[in-house]
Protein backbone atom coordinates (compact mmCIF):
# COMPACT_ATOMS: atom_id res chain seq x y z
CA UNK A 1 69.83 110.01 64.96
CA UNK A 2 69.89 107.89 67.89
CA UNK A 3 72.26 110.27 69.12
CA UNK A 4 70.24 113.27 69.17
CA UNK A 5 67.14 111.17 70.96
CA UNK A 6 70.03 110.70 74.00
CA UNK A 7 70.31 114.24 74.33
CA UNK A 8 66.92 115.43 74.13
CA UNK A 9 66.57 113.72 77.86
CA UNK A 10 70.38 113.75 79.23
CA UNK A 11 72.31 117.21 79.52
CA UNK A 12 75.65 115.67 79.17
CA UNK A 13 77.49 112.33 78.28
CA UNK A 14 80.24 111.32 80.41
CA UNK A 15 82.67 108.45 79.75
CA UNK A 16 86.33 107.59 79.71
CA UNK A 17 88.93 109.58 77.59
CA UNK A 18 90.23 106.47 77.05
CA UNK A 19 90.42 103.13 77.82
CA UNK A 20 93.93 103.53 80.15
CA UNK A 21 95.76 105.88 81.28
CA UNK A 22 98.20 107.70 79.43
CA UNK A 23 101.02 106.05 78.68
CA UNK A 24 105.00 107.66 80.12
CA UNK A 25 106.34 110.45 77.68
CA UNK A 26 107.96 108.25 74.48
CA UNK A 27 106.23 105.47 75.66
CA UNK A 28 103.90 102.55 74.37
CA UNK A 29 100.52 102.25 75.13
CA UNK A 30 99.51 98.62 75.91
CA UNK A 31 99.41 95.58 73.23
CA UNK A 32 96.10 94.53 75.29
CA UNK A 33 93.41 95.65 77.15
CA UNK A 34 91.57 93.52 79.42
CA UNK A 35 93.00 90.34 77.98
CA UNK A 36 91.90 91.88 74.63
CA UNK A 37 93.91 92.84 72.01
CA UNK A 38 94.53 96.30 71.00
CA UNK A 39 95.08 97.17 66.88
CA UNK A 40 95.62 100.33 65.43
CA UNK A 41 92.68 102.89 66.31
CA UNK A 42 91.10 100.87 68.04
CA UNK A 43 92.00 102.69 71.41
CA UNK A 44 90.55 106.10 70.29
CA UNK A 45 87.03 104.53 69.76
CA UNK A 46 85.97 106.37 73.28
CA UNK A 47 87.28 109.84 72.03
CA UNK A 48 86.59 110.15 68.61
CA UNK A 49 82.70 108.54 68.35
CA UNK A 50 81.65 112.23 69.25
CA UNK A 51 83.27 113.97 66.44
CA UNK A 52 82.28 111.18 64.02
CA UNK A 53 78.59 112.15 65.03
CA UNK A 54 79.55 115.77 65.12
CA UNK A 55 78.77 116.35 68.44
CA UNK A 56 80.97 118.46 70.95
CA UNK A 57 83.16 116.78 73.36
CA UNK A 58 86.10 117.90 75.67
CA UNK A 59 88.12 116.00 78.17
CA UNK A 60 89.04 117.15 81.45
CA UNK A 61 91.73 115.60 83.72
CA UNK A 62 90.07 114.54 86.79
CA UNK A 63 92.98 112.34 88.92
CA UNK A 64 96.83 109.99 88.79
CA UNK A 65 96.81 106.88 88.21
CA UNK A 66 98.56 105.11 91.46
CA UNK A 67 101.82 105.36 88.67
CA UNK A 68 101.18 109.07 88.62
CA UNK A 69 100.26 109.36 85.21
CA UNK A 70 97.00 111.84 84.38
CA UNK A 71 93.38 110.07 84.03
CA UNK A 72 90.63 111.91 82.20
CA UNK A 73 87.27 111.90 81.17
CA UNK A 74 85.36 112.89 78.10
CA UNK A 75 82.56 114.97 78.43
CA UNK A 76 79.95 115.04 75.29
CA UNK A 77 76.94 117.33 74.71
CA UNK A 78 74.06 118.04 72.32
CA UNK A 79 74.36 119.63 69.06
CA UNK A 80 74.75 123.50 69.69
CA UNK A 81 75.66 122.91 73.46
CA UNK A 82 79.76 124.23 73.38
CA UNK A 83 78.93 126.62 76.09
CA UNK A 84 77.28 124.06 78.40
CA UNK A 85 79.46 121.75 77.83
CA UNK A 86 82.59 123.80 78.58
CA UNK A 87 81.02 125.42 81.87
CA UNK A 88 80.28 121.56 83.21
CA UNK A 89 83.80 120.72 82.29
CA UNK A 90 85.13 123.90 84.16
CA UNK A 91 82.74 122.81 87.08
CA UNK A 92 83.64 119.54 86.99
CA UNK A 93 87.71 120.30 86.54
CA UNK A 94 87.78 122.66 89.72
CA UNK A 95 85.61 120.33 91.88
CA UNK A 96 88.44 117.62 91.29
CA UNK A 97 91.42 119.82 91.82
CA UNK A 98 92.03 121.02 88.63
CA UNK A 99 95.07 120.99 85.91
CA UNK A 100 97.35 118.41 86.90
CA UNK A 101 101.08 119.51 86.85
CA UNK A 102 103.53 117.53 85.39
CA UNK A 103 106.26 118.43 86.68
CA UNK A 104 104.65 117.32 90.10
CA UNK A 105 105.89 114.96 92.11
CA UNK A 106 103.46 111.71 91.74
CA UNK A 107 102.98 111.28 95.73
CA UNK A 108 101.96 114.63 96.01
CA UNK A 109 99.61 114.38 92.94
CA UNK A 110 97.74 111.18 94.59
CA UNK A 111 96.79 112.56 97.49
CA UNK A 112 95.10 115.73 96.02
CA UNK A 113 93.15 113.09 93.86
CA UNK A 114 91.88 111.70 97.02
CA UNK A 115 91.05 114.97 98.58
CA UNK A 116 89.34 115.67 95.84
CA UNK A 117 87.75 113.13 95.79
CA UNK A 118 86.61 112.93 99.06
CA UNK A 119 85.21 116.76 98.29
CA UNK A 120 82.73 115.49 95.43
């Protein structure tokens, strides 16, 4: 599998969670993307191509959106790797501030993105 060939050379995969940010709490996500319309699944191509191949993945919430609203990014590894893969994201999580609240106030949230950031 193509797949596997990728991972022989590369220790991780990282890409968006998906393709915009989440969208508010009972909220819609967005009829397009891009000037591209969306259709039904067609949004969770980016986090479910991993588990169709059967390779680990987890996401990890790296920043706000200037709207305050969490941003993430998927992190995918080799057959086997869980371990790996969870210590990067745990790496990767506390070097960009870690869990994001949600009960905190957006303003506040966006500048610890930035210092954050600024600290990678």
């Amino acid at each position: 599998m193509e797949a596997d060939r990728w991972f022989e050379r590369h220790l991780a995969g990282l890409c968006p969670a998906a393709p915009e940010v989440a969208p508010p709490l009972r909220g819609a996500w967005s009829s397009e993307i891009d000037g591209v319309p969306t259709h039904p699944g067609g949004k969770l191509t980016l986090a479910t191509y991993a588990s169709a191949l059967g390779l680990p993945a987890v996401c990890v919430p790296v920043m706000r959106s200037p709207a305050g609203l969490p941003v993430g990014v998927q992190l995918n590894g080799r057959r086997g790797s869980e371990r790996t893969l969870l210590a990067l994201a745990r790496v990767l999580e506390q070097a960009l501030g870690g869990w994001l609240d949600p009960d905190e106030s957006p303003r506040a949230a966006r500048e610890e993105s930035r210092q954050a950031a600024r600290r990678i």
